[in-house]
Protein backbone atom coordinates (compact mmCIF):
# COMPACT_ATOMS: atom_id res chain seq x y z
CA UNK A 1 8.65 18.43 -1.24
CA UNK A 2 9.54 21.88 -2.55
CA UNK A 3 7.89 22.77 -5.61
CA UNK A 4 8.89 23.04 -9.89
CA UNK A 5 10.56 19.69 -9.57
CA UNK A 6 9.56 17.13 -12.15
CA UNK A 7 8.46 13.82 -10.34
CA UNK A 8 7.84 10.74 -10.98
CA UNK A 9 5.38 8.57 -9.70
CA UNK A 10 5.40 4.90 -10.63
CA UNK A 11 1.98 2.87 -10.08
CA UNK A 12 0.39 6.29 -10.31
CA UNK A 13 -2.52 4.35 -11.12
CA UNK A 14 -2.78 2.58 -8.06
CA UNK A 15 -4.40 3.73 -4.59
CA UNK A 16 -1.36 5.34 -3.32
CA UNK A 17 0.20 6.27 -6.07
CA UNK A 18 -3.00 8.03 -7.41
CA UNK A 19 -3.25 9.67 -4.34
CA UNK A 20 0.31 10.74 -4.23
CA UNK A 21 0.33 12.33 -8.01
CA UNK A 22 -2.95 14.25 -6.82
CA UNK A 23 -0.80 16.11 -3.11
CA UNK A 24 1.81 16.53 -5.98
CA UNK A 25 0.52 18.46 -8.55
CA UNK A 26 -1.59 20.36 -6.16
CA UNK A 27 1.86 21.93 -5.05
CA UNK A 28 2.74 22.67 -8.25
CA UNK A 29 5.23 20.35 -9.74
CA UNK A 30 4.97 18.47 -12.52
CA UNK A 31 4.66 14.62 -12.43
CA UNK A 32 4.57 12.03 -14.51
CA UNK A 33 2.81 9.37 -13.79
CA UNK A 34 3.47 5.87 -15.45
CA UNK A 35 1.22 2.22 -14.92
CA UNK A 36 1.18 -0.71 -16.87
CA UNK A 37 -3.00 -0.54 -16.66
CA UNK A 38 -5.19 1.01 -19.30
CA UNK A 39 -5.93 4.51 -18.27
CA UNK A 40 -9.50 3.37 -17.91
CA UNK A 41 -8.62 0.84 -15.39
CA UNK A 42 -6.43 3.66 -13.25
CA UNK A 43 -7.90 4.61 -9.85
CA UNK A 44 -7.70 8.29 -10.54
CA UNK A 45 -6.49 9.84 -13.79
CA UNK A 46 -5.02 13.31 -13.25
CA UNK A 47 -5.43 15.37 -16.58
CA UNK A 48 -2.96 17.93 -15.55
CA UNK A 49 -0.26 15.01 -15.31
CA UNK A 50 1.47 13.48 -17.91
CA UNK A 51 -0.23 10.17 -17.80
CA UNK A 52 1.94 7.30 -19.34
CA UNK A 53 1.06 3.45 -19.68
CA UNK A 54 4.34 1.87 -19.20
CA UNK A 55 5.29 -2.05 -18.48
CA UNK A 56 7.89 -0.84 -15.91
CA UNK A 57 9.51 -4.07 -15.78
CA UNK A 58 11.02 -3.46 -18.91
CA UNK A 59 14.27 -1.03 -18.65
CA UNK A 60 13.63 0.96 -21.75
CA UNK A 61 10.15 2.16 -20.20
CA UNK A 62 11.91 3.35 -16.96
CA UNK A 63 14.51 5.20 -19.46
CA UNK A 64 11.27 7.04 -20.58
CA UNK A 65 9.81 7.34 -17.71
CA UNK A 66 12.38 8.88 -15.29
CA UNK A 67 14.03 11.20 -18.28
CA UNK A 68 14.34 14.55 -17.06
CA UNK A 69 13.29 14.11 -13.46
CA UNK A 70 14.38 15.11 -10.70
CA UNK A 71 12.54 12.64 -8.16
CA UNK A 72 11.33 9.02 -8.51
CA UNK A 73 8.19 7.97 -6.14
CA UNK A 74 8.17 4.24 -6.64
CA UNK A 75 4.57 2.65 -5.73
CA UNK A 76 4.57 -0.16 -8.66
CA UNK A 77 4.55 -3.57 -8.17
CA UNK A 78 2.22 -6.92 -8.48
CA UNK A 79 0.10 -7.19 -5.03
CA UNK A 80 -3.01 -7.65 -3.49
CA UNK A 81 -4.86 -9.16 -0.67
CA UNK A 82 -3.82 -12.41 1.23
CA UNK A 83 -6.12 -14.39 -1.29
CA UNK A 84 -3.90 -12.63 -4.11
CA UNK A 85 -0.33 -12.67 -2.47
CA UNK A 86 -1.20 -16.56 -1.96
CA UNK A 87 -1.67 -17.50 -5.51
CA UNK A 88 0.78 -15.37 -7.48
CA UNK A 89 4.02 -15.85 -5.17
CA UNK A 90 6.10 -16.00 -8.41
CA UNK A 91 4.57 -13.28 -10.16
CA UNK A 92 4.75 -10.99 -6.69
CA UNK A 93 8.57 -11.31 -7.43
CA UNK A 94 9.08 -10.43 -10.78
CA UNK A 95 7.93 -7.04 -8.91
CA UNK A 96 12.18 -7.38 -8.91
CA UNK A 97 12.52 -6.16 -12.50
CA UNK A 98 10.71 -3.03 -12.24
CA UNK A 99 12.41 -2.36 -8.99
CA UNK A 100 15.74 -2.97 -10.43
CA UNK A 101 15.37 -1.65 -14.32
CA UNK A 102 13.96 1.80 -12.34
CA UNK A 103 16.33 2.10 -10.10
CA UNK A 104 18.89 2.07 -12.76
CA UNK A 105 16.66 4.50 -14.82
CA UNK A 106 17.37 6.62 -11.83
CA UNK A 107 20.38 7.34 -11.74
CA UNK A 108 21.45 7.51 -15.40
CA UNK A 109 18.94 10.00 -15.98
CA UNK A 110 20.31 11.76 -13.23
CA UNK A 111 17.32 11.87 -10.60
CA UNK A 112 18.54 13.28 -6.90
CA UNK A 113 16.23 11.72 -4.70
CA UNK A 114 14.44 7.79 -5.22
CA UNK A 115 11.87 6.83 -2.92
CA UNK A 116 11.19 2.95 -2.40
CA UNK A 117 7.58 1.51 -1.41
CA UNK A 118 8.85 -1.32 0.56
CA UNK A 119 5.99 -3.63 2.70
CA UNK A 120 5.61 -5.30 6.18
CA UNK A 121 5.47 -8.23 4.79
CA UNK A 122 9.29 -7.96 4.59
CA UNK A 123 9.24 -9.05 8.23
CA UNK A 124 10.04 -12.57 9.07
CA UNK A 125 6.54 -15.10 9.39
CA UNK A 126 8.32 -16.47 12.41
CA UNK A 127 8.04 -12.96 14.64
CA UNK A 128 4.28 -13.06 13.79
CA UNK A 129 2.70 -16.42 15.08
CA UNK A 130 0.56 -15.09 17.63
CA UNK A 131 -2.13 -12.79 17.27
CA UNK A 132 -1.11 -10.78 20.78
CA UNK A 133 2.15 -10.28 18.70
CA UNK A 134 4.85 -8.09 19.86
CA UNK A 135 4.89 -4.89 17.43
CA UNK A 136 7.60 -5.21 14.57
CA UNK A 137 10.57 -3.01 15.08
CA UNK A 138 12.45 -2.22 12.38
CA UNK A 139 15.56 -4.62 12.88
CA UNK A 140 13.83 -7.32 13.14
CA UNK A 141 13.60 -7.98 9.32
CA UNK A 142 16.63 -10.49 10.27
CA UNK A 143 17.46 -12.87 10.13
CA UNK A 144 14.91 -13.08 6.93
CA UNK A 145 12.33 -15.45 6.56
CA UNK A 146 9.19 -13.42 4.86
CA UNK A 147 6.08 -15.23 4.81
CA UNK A 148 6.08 -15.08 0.84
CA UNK A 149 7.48 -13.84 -2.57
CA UNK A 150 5.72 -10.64 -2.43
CA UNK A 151 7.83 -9.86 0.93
CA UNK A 152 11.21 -11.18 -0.13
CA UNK A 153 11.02 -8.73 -3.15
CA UNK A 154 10.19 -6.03 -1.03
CA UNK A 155 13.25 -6.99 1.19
CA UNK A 156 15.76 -7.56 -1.92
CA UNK A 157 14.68 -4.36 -3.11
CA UNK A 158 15.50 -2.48 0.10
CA UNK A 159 19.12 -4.17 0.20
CA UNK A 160 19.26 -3.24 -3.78
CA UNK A 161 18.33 0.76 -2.90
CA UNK A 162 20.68 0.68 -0.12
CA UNK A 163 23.40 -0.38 -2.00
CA UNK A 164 22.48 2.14 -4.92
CA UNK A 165 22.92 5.10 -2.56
CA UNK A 166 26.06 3.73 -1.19
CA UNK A 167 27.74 3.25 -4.26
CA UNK A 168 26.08 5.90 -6.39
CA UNK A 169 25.30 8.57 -3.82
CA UNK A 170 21.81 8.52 -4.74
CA UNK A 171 19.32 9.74 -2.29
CA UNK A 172 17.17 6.88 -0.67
CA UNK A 173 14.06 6.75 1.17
CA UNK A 174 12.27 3.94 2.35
CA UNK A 175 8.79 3.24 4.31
CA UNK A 176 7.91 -0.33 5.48
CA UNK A 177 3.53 0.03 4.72
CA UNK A 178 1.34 -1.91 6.99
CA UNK A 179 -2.21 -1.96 5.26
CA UNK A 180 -2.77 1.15 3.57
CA UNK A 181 -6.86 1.14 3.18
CA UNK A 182 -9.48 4.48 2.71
CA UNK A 183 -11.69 5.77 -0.18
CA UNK A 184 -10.29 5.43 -3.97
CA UNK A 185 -8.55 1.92 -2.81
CA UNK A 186 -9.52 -1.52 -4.47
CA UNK A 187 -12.88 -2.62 -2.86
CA UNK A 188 -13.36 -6.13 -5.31
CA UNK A 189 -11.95 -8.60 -7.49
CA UNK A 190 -9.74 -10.28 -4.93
CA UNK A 191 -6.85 -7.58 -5.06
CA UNK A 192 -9.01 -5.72 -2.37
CA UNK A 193 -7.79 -5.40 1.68
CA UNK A 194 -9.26 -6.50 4.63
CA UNK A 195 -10.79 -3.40 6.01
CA UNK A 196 -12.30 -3.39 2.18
CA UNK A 197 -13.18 -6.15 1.76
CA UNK A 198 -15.10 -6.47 4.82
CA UNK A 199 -16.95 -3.09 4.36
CA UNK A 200 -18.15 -4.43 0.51
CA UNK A 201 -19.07 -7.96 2.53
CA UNK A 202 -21.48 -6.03 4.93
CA UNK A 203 -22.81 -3.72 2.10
CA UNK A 204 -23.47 -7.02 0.03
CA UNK A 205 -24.62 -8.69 2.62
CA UNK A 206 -27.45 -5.41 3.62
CA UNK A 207 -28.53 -5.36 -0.09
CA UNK A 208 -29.30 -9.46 -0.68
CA UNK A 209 -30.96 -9.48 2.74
CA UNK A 210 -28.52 -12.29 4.04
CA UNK A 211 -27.26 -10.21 6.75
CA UNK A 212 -24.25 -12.89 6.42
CA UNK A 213 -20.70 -12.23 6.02
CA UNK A 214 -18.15 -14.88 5.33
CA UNK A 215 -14.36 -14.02 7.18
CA UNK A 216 -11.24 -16.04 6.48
CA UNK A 217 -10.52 -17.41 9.45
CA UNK A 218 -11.29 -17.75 13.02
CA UNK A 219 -11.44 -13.59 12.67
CA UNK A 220 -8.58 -13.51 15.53
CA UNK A 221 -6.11 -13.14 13.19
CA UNK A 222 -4.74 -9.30 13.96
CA UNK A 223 -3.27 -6.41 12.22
CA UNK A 224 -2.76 -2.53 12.30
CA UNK A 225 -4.27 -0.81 9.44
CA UNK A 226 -3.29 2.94 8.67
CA UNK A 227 -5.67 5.69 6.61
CA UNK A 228 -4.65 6.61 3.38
CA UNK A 229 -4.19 10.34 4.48
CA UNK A 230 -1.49 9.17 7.14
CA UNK A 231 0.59 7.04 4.14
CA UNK A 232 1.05 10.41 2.12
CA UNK A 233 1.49 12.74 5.34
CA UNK A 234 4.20 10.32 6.06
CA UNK A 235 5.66 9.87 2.53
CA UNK A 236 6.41 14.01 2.65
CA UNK A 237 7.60 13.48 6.15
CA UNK A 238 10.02 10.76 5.00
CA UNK A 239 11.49 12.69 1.91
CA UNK A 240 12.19 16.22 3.57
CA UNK A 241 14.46 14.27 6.07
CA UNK A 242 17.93 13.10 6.12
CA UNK A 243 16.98 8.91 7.32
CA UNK A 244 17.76 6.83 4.69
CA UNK A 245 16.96 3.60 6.14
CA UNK A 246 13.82 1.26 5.88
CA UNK A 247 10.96 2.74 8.48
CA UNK A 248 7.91 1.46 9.59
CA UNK A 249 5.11 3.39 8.35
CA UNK A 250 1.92 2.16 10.17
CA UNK A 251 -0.86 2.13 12.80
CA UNK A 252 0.57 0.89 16.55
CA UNK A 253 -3.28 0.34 16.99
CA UNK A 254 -3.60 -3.54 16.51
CA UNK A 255 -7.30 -5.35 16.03
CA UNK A 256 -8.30 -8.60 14.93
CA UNK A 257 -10.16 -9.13 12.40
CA UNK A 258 -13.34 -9.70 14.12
CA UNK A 259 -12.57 -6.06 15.73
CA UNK A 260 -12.38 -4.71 12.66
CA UNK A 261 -16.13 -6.31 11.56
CA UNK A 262 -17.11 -4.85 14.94
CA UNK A 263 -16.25 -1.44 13.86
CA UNK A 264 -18.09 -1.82 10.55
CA UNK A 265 -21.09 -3.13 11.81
CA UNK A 266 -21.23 0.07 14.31
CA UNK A 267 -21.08 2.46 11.04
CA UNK A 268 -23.59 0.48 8.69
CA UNK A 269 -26.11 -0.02 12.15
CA UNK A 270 -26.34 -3.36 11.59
CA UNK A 271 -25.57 -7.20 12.90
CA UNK A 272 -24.45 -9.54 10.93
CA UNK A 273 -23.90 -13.54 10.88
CA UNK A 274 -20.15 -14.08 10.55
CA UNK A 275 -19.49 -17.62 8.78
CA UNK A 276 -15.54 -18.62 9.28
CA UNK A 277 -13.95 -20.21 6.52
CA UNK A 278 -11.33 -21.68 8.37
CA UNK A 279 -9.50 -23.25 4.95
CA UNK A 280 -9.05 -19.52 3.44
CA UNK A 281 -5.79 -18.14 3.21
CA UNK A 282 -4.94 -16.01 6.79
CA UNK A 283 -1.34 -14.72 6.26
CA UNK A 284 0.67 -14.50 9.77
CA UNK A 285 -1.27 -14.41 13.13
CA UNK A 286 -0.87 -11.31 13.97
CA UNK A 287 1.04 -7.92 12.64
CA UNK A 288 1.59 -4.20 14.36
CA UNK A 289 4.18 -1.53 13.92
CA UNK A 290 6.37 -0.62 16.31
CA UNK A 291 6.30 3.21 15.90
CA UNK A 292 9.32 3.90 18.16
CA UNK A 293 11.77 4.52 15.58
CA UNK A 294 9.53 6.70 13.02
CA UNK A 295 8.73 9.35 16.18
CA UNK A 296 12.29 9.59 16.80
CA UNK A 297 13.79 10.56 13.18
CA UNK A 298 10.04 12.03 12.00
CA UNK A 299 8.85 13.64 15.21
CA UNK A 300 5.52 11.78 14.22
CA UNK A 301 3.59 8.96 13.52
CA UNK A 302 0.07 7.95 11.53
CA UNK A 303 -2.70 9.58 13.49
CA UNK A 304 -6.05 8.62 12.15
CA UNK A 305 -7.54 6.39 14.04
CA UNK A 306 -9.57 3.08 12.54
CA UNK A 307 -12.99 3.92 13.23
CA UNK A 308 -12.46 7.14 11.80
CA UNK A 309 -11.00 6.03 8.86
CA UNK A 310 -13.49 3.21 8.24
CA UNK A 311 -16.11 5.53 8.17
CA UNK A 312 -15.27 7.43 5.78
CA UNK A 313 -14.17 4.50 3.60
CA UNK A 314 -17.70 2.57 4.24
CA UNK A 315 -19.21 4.62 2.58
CA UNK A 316 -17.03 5.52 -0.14
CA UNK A 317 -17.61 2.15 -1.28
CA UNK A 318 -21.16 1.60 -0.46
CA UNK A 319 -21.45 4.52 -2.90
CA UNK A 320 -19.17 2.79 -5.67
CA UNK A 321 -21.85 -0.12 -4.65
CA UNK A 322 -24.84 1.63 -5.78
CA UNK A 323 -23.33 3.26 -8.98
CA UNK A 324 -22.15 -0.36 -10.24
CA UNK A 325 -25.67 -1.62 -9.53
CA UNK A 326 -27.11 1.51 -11.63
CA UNK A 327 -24.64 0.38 -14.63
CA UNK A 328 -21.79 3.42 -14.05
CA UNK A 329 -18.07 3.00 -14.52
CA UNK A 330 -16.63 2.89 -10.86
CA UNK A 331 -13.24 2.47 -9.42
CA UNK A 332 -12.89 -0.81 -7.68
């Protein structure tokens, strides 16, 4: 990312897109950043950015949104947690206007590079029925079968920028996330993670005196989760090269659940009483990322390591904890 180029960043005021508009204007360009939330509801609000509410699934808001720039970071779309993803598989879909009324945006206001915010849950449910899964390489997206609406719009959308560089000669660049999580990220109100939600559970469950924690599940259930830091370290990574394709973007360190609890428990020097709620929605068994691929065309992959990143995220929100409890505006 060189710098005096005006950028984009759609979802800016979302956890990675708020993140992203923060590395950017640090190095100097200037960025617009457009969400459909009221600025009061964004997860950081940048002054020195030209902050824009914006339903982006309407086409004459991307018009206004990508006039005049030169790059388009696109981090927008309806999601959550499993609980979320679950409930709203319709309205995880209709993530396809936005994708489709910025992409054209795009290129008729002439940006040279478009970079896509595609998902793991692109990947087919039936590659991910065991929790000792076998890490997901890239081609195994096919043949499709997604688990839900939120990942078949994230794979439409990848065939849709594809064909948008092919027959436009835009520049495309596309990461596959697996479970972005770390300080600034949604914490409550059902949107929230599991490495979040699990550090406000333990928190919650300190400050009533429970000591209990409820986990959807049997807590085998398994995943990779990768830092916040790594996601933007990689999104650079991903733009300065020449790979066009959809990568994985992710942690090749896979834990279950109940691993993950483990972890937490160790930071917050406590025990707790897990109760399994066995009916709550799960998602697939089990989910990693096969980084083989991304330290081939990157010459890297996500570094930060779980405990390390749950640390510092612990207490990021057991901080957010105590201000809501004292009555302050927090970002959750």
């Amino acid at each position: 990312m060189s710098t005096s180029k005006r950028i984009l960043v759609a979802g800016g005021g979302g956890f990675i897109g708020g993140e992203l508009a923060r590395v950017l204007l640090e190095r100097g360009h200037t960025v617009v950043v457009a969400d459909v939330k009221p600025l009061d509801k964004w997860y950081q609000l940048h002054p020195n950015a030209e902050n824009l509410v914006l339903d982006l699934e309407l086409r004459d808001a991307c018009m206004q949104a990508t006039a005049g720039c030169d790059e388009v970071y696109n981090l927008a779309c309806n999601m959550g947690g499993m609980g979320f993803i679950t409930k709203n598989k319709a309205l995880c879909m209709l993530s396809v206007l936005l994708s489709t009324h910025l992409l054209l945006a795009a290129k008729e206001n002439g940006a040279k590079a478009y970079f896509y915010s595609s998902s793991a849950c692109a990947y087919p449910d039936y590659r991910q029925e065991e929790a000792a899964v076998v890490a997901l390489k890239e081609s195994d997206a096919n043949p499709a079968m997604p688990e839900d609406g939120y990942g078949w719009e994230k794979l439409f959308s990848e065939r849709l920028c594809r064909h948008f560089e092919e027959d436009y000669n835009m520049t495309v660049r596309m990461f596959r996330f697996h479970n972005v999580y770390g300080p600034k990220g949604t914490w409550d109100g059902g949107r929230e993670k599991a490495p979040a939600a699990l550090c406000r559970k333990v928190i919650e469950a300190i400050d009533n005196g429970t000591m209990e924690v409820e986990i959807w599940g049997d807590g085998e259930q398994t995943r990779s989760f990768m830092f916040i830091d790594d996601c933007i370290t990689g999104i650079d990574k991903l733009m300065a090269s020449d790979y066009s394709q959809p990568l994985n973007l992710g942690r090749s360190e896979l834990v279950s659940i109940n691993g993950t609890l483990d972890i937490i428990e160790k930071i917050a020097g406590v025990k707790v009483k897990r109760k399994y709620k066995l009916d709550a929605p799960q998602g697939v068994r089990g989910r990693n990322s096969d980084n083989t691929l991304i330290k081939e065309v990157l010459g890297w992959e996500p570094g930060i390591d779980l405990a390390t990143g749950l640390e510092k995220t612990y207490w990021w929100i057991k901080e957010q904890h105590e201000k809501r409890k004292r009555g302050e505006t927090v970002v959750q």
